[in-house]
N, C-alpha and C. Protein backbone atom coordinates (compact mmCIF):
# COMPACT_ATOMS: atom_id res chain seq x y z
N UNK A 1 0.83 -1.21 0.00
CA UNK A 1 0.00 0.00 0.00
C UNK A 1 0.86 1.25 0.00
N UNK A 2 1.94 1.46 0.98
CA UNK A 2 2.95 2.24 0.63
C UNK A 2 3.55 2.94 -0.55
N UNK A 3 3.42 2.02 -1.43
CA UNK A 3 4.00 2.41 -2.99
C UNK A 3 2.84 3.44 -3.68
N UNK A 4 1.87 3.60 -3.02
CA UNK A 4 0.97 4.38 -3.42
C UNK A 4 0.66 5.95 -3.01
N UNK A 5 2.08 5.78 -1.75
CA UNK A 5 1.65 6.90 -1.06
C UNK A 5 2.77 8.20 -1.74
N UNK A 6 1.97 9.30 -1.42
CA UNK A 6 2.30 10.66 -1.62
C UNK A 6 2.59 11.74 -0.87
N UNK A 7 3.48 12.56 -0.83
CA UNK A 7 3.57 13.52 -0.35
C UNK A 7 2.34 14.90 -0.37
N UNK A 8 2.32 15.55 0.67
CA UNK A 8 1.82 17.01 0.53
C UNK A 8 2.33 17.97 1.66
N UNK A 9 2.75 18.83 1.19
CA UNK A 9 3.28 19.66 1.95
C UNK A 9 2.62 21.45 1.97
N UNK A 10 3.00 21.66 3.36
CA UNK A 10 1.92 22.65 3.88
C UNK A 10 2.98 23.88 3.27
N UNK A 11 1.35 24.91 2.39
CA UNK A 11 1.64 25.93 2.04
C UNK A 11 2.33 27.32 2.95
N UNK A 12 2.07 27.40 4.00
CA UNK A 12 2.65 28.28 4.58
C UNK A 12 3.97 27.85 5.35
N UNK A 13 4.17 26.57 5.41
CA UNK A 13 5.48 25.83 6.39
C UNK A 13 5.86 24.55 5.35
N UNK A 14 6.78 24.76 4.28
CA UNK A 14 6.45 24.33 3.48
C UNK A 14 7.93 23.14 3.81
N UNK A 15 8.62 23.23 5.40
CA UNK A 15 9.71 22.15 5.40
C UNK A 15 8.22 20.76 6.47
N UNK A 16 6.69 21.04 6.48
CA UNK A 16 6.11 20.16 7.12
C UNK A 16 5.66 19.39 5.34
N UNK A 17 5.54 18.12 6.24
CA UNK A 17 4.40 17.61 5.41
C UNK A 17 3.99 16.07 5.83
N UNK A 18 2.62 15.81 4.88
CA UNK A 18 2.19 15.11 5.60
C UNK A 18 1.96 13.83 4.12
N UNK A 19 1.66 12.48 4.25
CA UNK A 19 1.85 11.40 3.58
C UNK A 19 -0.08 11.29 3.24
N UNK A 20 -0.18 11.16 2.43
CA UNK A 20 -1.19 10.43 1.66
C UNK A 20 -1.74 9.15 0.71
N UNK A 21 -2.81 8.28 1.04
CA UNK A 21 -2.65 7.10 0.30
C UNK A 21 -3.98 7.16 -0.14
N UNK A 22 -4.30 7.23 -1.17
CA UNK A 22 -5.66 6.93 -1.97
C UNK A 22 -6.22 4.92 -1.99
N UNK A 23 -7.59 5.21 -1.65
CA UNK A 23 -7.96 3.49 -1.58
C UNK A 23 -9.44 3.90 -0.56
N UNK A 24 -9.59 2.80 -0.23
CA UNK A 24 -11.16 2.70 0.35
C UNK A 24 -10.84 2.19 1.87
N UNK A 25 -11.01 3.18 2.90
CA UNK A 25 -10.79 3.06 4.24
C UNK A 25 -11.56 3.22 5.37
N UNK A 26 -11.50 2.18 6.31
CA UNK A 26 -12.79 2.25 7.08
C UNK A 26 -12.17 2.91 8.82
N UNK A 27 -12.98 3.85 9.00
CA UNK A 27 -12.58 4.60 10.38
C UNK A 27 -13.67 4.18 11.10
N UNK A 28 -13.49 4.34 12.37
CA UNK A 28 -15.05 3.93 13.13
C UNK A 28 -16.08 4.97 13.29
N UNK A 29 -15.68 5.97 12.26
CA UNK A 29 -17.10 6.44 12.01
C UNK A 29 -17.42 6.75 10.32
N UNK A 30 -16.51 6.32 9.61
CA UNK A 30 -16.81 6.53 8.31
C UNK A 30 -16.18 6.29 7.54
N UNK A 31 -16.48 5.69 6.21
CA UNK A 31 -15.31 5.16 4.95
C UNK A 31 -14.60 6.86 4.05
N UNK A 32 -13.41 6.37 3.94
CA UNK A 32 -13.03 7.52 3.54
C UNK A 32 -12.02 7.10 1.88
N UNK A 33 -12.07 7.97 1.07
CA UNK A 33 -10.96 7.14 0.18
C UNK A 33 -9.55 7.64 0.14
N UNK A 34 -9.17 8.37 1.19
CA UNK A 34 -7.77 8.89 1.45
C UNK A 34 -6.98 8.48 2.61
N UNK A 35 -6.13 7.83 2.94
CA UNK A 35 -5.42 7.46 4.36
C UNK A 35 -4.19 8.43 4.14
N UNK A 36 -4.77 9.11 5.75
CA UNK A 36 -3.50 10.48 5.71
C UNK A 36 -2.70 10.08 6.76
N UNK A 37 -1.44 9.73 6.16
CA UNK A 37 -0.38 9.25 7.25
C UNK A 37 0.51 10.08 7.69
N UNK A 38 0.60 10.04 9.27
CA UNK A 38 0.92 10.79 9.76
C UNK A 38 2.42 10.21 10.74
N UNK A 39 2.45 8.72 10.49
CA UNK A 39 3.45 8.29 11.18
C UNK A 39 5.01 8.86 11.39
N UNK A 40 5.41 9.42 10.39
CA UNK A 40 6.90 9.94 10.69
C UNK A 40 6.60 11.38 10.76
N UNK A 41 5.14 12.27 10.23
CA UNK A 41 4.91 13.53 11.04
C UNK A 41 5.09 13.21 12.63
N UNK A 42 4.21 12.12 13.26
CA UNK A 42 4.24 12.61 15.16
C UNK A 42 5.52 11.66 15.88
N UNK A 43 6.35 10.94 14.70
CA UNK A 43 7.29 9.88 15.41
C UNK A 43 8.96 10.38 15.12
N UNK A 44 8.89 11.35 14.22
CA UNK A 44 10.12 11.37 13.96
C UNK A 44 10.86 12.38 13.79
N UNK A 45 11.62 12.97 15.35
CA UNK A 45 11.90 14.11 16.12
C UNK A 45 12.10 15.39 15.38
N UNK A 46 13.01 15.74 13.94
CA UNK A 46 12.49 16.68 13.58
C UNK A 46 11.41 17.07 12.97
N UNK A 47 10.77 15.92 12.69
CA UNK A 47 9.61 16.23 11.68
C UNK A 47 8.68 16.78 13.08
N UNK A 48 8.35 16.12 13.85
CA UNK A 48 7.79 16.65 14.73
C UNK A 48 8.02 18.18 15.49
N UNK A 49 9.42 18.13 15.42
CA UNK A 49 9.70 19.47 16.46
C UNK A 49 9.09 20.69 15.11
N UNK A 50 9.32 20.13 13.71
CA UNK A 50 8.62 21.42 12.88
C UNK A 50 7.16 21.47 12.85
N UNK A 51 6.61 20.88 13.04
CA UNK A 51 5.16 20.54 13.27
C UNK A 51 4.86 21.34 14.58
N UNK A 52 5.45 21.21 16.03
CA UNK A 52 5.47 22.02 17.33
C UNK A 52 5.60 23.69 16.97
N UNK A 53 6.90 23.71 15.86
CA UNK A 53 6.70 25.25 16.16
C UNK A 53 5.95 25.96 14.93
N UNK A 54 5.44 25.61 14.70
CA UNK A 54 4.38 25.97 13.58
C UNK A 54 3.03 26.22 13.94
N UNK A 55 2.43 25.34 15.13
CA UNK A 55 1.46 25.27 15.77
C UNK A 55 1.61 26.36 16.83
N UNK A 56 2.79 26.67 17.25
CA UNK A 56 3.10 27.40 18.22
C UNK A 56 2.68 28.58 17.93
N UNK A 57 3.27 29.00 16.43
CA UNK A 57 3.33 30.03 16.04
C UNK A 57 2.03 30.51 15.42
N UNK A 58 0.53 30.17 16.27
CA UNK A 58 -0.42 30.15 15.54
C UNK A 58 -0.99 30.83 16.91
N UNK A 59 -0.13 30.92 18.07
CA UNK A 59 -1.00 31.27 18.99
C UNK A 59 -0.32 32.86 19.72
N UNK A 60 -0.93 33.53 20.25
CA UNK A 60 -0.31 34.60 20.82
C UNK A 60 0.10 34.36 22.18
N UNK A 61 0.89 35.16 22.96
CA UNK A 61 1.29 34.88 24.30
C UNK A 61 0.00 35.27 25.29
N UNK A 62 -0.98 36.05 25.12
CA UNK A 62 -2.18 36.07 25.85
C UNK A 62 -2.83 35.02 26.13
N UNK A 63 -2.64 33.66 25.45
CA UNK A 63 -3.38 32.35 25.64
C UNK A 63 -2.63 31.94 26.93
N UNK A 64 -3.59 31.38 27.26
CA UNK A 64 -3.04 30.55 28.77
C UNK A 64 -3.17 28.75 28.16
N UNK A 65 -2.39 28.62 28.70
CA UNK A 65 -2.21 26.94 28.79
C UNK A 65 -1.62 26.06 29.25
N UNK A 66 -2.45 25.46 30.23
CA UNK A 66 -1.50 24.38 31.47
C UNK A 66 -1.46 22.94 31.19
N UNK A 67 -1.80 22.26 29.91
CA UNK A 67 -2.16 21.31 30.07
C UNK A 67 -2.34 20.97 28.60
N UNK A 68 -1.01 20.02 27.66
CA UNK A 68 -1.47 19.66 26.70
C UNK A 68 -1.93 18.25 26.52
N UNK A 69 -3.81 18.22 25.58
CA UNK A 69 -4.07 16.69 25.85
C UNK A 69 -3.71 16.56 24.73
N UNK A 70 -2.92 15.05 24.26
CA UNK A 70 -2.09 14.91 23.25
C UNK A 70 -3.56 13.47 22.70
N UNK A 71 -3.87 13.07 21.63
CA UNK A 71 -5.03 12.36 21.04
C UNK A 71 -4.12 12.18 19.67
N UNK A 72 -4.36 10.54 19.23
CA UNK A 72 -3.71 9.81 18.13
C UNK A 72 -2.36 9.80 18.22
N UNK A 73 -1.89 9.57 19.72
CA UNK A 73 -0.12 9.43 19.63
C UNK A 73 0.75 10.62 19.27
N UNK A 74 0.06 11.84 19.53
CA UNK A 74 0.88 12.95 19.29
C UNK A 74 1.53 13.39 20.36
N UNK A 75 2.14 12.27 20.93
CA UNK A 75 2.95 12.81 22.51
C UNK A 75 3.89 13.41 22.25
N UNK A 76 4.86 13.14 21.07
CA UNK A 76 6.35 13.67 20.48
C UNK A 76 5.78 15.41 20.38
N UNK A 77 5.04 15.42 19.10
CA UNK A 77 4.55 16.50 19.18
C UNK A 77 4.31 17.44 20.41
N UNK A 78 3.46 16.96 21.34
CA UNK A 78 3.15 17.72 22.26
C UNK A 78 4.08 17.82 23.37
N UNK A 79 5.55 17.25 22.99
CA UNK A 79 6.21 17.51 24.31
C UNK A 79 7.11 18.66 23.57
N UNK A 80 7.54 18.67 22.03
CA UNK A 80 7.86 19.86 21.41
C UNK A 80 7.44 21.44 21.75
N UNK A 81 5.81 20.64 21.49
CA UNK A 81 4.80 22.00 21.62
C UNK A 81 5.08 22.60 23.09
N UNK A 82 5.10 22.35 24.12
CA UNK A 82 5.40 22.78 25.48
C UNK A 82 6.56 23.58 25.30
N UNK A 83 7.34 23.36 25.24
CA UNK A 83 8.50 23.69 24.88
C UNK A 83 8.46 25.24 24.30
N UNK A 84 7.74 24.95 22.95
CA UNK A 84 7.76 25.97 21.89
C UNK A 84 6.49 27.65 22.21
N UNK A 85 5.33 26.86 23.26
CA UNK A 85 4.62 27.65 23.37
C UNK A 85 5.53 28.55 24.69
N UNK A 86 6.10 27.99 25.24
CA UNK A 86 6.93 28.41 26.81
C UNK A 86 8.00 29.13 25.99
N UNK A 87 8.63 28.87 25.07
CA UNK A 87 9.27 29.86 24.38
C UNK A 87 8.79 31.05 23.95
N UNK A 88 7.71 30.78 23.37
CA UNK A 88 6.77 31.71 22.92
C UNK A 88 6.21 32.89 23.57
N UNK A 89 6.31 32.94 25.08
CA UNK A 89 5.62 33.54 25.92
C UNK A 89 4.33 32.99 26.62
N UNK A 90 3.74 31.76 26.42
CA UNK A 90 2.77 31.87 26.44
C UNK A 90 3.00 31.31 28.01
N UNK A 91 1.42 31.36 28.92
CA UNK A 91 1.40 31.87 30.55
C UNK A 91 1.10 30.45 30.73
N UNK A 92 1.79 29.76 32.01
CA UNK A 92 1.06 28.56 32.44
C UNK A 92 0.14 28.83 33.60
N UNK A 93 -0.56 28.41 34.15
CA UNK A 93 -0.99 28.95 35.48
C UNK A 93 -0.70 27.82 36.30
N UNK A 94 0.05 26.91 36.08
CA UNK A 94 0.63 25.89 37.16
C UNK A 94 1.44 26.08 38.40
N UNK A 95 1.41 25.76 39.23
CA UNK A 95 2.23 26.10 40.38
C UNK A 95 3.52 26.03 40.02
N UNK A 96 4.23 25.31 39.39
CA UNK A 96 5.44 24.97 38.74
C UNK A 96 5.92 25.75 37.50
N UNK A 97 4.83 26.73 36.87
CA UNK A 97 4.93 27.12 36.14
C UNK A 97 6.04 26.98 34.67
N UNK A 98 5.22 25.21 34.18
CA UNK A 98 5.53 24.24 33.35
C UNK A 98 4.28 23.69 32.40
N UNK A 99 3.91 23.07 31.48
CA UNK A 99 3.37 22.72 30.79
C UNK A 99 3.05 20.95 30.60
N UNK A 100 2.10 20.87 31.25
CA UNK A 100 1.64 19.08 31.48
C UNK A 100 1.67 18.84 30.29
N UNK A 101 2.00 17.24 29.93
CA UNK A 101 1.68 16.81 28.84
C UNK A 101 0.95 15.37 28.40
N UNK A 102 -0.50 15.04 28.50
CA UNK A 102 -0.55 13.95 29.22
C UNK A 102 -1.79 13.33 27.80
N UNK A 103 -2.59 12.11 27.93
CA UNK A 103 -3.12 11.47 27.29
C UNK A 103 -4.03 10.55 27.98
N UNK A 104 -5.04 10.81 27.41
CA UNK A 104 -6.21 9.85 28.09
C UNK A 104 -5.83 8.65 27.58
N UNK A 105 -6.94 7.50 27.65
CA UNK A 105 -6.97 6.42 27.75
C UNK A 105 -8.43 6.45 27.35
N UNK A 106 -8.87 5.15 26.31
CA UNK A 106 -9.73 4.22 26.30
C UNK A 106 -10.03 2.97 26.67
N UNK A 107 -11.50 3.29 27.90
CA UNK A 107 -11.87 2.08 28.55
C UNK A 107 -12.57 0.65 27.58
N UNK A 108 -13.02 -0.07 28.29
CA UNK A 108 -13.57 -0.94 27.61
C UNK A 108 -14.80 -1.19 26.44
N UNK A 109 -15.41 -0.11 27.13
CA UNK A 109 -16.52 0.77 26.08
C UNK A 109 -16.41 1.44 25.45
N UNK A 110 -15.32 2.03 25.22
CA UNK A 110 -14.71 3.09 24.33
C UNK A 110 -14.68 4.67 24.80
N UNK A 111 -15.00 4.85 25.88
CA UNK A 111 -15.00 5.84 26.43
C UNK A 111 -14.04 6.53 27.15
N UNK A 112 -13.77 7.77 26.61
CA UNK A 112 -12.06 8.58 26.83
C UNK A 112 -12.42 8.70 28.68
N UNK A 113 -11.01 8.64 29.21
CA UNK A 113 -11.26 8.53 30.09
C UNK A 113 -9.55 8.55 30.99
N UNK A 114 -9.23 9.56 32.19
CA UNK A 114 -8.32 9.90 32.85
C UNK A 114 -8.05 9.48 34.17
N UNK A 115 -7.46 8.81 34.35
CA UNK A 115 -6.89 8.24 35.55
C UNK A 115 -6.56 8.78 36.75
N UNK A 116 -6.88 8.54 38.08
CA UNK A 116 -6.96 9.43 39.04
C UNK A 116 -5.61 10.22 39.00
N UNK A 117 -4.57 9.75 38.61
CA UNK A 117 -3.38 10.42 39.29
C UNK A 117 -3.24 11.47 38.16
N UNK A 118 -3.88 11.51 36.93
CA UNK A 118 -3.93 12.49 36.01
C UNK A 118 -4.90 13.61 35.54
N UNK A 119 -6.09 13.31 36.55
CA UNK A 119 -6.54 14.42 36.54
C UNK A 119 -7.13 15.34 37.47
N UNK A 120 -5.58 15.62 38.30
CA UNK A 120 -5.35 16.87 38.82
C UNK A 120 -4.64 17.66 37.69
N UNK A 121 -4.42 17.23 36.52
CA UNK A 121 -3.59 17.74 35.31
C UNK A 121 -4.71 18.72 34.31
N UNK A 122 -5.96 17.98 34.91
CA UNK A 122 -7.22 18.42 33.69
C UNK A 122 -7.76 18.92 35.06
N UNK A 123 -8.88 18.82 35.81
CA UNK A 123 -9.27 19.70 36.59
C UNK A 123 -9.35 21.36 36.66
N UNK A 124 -9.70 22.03 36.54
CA UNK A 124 -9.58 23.62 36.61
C UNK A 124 -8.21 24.22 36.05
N UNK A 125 -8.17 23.25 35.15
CA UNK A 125 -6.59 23.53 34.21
C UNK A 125 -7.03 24.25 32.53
N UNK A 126 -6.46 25.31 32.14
CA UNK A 126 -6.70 25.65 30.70
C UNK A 126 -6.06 24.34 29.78
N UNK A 127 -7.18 23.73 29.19
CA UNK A 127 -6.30 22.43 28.16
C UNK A 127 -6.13 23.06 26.86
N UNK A 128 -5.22 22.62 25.98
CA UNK A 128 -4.90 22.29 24.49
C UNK A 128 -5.00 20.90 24.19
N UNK A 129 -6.03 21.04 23.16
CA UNK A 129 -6.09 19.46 22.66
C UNK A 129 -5.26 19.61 21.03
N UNK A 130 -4.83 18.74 20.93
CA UNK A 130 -3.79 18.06 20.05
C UNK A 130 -4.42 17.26 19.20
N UNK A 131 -4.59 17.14 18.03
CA UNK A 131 -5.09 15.90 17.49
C UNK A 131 -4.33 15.70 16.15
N UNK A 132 -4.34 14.54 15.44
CA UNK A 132 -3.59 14.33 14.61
C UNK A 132 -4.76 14.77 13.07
N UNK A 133 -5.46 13.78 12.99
CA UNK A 133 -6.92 14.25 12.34
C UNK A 133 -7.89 14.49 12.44
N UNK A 134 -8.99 15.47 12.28
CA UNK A 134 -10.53 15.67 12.30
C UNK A 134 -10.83 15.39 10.70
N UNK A 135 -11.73 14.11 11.11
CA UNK A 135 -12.87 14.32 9.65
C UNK A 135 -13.99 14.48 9.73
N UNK A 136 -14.75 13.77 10.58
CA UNK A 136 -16.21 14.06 10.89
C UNK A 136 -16.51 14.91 12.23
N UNK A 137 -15.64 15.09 12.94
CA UNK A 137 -15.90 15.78 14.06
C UNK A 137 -16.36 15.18 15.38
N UNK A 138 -16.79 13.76 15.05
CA UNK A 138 -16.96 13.17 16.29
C UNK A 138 -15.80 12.46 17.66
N UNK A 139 -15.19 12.27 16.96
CA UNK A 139 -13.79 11.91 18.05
C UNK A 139 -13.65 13.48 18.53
N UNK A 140 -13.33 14.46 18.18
CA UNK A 140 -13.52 15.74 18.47
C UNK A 140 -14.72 15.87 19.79
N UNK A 141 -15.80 15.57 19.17
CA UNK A 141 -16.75 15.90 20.17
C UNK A 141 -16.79 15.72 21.68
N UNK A 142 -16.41 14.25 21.21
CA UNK A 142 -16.24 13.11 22.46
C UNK A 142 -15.09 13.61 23.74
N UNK A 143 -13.82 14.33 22.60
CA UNK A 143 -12.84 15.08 23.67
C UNK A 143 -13.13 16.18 24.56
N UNK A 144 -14.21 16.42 23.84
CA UNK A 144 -14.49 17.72 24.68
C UNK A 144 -15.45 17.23 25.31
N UNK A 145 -16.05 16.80 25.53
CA UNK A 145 -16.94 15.91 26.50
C UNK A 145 -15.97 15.83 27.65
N UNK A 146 -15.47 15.08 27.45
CA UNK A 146 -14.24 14.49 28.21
C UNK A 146 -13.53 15.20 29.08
N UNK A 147 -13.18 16.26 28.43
CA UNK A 147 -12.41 17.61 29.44
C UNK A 147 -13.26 18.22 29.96
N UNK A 148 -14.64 18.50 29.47
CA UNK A 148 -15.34 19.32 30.16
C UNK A 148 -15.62 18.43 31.25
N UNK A 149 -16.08 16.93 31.38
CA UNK A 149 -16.52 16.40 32.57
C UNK A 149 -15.56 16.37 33.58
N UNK A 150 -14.54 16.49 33.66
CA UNK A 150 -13.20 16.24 33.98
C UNK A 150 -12.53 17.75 34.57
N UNK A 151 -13.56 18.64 34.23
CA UNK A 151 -13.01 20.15 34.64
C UNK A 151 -12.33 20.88 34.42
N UNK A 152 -12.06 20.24 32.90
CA UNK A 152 -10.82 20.85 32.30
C UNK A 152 -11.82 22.22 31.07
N UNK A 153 -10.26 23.49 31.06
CA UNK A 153 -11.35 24.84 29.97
C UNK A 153 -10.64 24.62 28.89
N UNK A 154 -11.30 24.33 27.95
CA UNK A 154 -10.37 24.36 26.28
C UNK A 154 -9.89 25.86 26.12
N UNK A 155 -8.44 25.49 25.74
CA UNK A 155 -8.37 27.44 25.71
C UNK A 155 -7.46 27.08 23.92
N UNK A 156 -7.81 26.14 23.46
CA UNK A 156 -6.81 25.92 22.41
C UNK A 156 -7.08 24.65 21.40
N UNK A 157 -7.34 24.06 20.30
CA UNK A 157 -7.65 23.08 19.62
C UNK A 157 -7.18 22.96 18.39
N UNK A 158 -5.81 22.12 18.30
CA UNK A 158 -5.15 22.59 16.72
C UNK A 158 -5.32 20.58 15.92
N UNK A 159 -5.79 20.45 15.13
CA UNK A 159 -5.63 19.03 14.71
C UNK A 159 -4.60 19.64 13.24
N UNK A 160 -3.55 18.44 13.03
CA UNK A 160 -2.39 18.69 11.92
C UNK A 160 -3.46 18.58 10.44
N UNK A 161 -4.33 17.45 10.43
CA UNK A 161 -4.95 18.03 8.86
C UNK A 161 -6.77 17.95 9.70
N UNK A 162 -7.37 19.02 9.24
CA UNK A 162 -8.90 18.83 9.38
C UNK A 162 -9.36 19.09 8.37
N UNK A 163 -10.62 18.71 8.31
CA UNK A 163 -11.94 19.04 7.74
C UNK A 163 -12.51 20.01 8.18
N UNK A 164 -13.00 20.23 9.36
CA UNK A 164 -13.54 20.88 10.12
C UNK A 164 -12.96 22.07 10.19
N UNK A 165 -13.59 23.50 10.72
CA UNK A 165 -13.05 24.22 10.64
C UNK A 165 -13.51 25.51 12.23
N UNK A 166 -14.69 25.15 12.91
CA UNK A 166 -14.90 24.88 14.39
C UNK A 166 -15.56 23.47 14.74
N UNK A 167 -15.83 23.83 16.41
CA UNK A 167 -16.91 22.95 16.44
C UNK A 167 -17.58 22.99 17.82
N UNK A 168 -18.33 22.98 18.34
CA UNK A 168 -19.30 23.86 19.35
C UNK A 168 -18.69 25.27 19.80
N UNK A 169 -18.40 25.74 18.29
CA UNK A 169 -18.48 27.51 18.75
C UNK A 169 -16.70 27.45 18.75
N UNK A 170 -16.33 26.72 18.72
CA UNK A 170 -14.59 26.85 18.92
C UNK A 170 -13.91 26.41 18.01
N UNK A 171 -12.77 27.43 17.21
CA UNK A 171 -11.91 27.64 16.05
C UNK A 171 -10.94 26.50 16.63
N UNK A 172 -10.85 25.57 15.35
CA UNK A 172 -9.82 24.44 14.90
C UNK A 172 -9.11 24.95 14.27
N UNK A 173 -7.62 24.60 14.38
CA UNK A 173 -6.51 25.18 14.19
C UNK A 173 -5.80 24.18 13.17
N UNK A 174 -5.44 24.35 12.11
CA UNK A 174 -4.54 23.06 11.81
C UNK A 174 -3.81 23.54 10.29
N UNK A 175 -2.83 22.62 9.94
CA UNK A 175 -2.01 23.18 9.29
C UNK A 175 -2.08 22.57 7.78
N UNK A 176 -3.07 21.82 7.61
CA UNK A 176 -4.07 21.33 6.46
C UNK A 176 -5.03 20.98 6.72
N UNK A 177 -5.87 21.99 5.67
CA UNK A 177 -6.99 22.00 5.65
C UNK A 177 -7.77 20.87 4.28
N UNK A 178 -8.92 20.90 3.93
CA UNK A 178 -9.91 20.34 2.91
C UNK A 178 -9.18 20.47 1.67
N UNK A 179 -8.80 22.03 1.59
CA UNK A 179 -8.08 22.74 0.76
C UNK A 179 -7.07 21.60 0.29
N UNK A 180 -6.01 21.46 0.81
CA UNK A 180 -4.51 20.93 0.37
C UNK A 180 -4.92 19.41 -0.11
N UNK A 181 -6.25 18.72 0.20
CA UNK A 181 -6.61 17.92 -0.54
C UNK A 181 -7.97 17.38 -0.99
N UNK A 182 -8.28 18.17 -1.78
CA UNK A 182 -9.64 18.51 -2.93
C UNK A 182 -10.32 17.33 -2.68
N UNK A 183 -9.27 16.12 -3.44
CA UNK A 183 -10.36 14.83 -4.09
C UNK A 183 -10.82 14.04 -2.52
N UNK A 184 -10.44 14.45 -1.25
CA UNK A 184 -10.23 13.70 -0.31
C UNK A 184 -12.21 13.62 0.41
N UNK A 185 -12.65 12.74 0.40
CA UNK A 185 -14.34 12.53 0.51
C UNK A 185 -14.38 11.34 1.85
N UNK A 186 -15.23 11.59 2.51
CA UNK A 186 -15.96 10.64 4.30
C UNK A 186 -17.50 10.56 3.51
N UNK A 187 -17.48 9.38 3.70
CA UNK A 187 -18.98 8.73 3.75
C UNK A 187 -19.10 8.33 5.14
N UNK A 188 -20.76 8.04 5.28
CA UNK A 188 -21.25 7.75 6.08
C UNK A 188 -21.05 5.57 6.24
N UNK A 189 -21.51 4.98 6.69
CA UNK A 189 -21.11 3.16 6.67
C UNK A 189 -21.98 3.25 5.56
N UNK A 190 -22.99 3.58 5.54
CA UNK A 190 -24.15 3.51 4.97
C UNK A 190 -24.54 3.84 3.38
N UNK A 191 -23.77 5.05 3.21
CA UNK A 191 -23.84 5.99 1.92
C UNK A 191 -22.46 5.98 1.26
N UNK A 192 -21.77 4.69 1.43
CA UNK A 192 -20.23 4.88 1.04
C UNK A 192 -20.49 3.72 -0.46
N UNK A 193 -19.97 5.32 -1.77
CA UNK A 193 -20.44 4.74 -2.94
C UNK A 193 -19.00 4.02 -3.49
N UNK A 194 -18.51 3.81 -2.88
CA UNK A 194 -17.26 2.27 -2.85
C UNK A 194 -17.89 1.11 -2.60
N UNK A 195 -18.25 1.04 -1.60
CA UNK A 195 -19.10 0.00 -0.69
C UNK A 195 -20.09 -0.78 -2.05
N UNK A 196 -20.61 0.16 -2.57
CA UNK A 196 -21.86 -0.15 -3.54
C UNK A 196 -21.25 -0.55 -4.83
N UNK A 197 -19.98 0.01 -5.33
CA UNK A 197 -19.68 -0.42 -6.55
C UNK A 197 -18.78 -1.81 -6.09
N UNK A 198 -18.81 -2.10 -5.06
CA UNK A 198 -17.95 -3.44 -4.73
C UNK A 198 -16.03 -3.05 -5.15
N UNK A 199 -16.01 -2.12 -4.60
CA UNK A 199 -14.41 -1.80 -4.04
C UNK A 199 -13.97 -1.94 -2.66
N UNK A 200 -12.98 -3.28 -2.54
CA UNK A 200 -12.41 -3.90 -1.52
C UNK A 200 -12.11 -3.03 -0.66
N UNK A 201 -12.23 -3.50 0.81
CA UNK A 201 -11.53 -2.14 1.39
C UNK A 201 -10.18 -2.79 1.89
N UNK A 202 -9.51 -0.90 1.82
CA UNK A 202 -8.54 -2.01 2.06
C UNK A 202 -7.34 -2.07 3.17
N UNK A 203 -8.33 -1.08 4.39
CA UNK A 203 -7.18 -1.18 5.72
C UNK A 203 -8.61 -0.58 6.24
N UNK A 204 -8.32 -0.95 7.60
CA UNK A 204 -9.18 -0.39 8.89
C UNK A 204 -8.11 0.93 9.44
N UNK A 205 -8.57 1.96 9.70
CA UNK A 205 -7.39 3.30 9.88
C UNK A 205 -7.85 4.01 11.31
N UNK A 206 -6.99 3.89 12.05
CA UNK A 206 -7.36 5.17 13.19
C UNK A 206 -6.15 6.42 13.32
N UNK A 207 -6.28 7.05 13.81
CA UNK A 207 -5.18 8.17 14.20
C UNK A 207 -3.90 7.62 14.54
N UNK A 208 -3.48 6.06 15.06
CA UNK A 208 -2.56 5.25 15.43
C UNK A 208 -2.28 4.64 14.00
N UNK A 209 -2.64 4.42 12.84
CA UNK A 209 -2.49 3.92 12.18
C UNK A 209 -3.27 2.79 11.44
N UNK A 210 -2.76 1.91 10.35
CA UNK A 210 -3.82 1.11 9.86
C UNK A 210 -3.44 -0.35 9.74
N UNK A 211 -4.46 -1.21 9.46
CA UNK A 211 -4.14 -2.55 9.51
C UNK A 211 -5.07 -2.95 8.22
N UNK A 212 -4.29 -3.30 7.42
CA UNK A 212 -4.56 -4.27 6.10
C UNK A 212 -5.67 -5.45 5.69
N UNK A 213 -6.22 -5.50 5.23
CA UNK A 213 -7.15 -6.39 4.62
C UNK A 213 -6.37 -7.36 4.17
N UNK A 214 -6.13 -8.68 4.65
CA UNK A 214 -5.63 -9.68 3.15
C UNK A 214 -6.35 -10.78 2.77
């Protein structure tokens, strides 16, 4: 599947970029015909540290932020980003006056979810959520669910490629947009006109990556 994949690289930061694979892909909320790989974007230290200050550089020093939640393995990233926003000026309100960097967990039901010893990290803490992709907006949703039950204030929301462009009233940040790839289309399970013309699928894909059909 590899041999298929492509480069795209972001118009305004044009040493980032991100991998693309055309084919028929199933997410757990929708078939898509583009797999946007992101593996050596959040794994592989400079690619990542340019990805951190790019994001950085999207925010002003008036933002507060104590607390980055890192979602689809963007821990590399988000330990950059700390770094880069604290360079930046930007204010922690931590006693330590440092920048958490932490990651939920999925329970058995699928439900995001923080561990006692981690959320004194989210609690009455300004969060940044991190995400690798938004397509439909629902993994999105669910995060903010999540922080809000948890007591945490979104003061920040950057995903590296979206669709989306808010989402309950709050500006998504990201460094490809719809734009940088036109032909790129989410069906519903239901309304996916692959599905109907009998085109194999041909990886199951999450933000962690994908696993092959054979």
């Amino acid at each position: 599947m590899e041999q298929r994949m492509r480069p795209i690289f972001s118009k305004k930061f044009p040493e980032i970029k991100i991998r693309v694979i055309p084919g028929h892909f199933v997410t757990s909320h929708s078939h898509i015909n583009y797999y946007v790989d992101m593996t050596m974007t959040k794994m592989r230290g400079s690619e990542a540290r340019n990805v951190a200050k790019a994001i950085a550089s999207k925010y002003s020093s008036n933002t507060v932020v104590d607390t980055i939640v890192c979602m689809d393995g963007c821990e590399v990233i988000g330990a950059y980003l700390a770094d880069e926003l604290t360079k930046n000026g930007i204010v922690s309100m931590n006693a330590h006056r440092t920048i958490y960097v932490v990651s939920p967990e999925f329970n058995s039901t699928g439900q995001i979810i923080f561990r006692q010893n981690i959320t004194p990290m989210i609690e009455g803490k300004n969060v940044f959520l991190l995400l690798a992709s938004t397509t439909t907006g629902m993994t999105l949703t669910r995060c903010l669910r999540c922080i809000d039950y948890y007591g945490g204030h979104i003061t920040g929301i950057t995903s590296i490629f979206s669709m989306i462009n808010s989402i309950c009233g709050i500006h998504v940040s990201s460094l490809f947009k719809a734009g940088d790839l036109p032909e790129y289309k989410a069906y519903s399970h239901e309304d996916c006109p692959m599905c109907k013309e009998g085109v194999p699928i041909d990886a199951f894909v999450n933000g962690y990556g994908y696993s092959e059909l054979h």
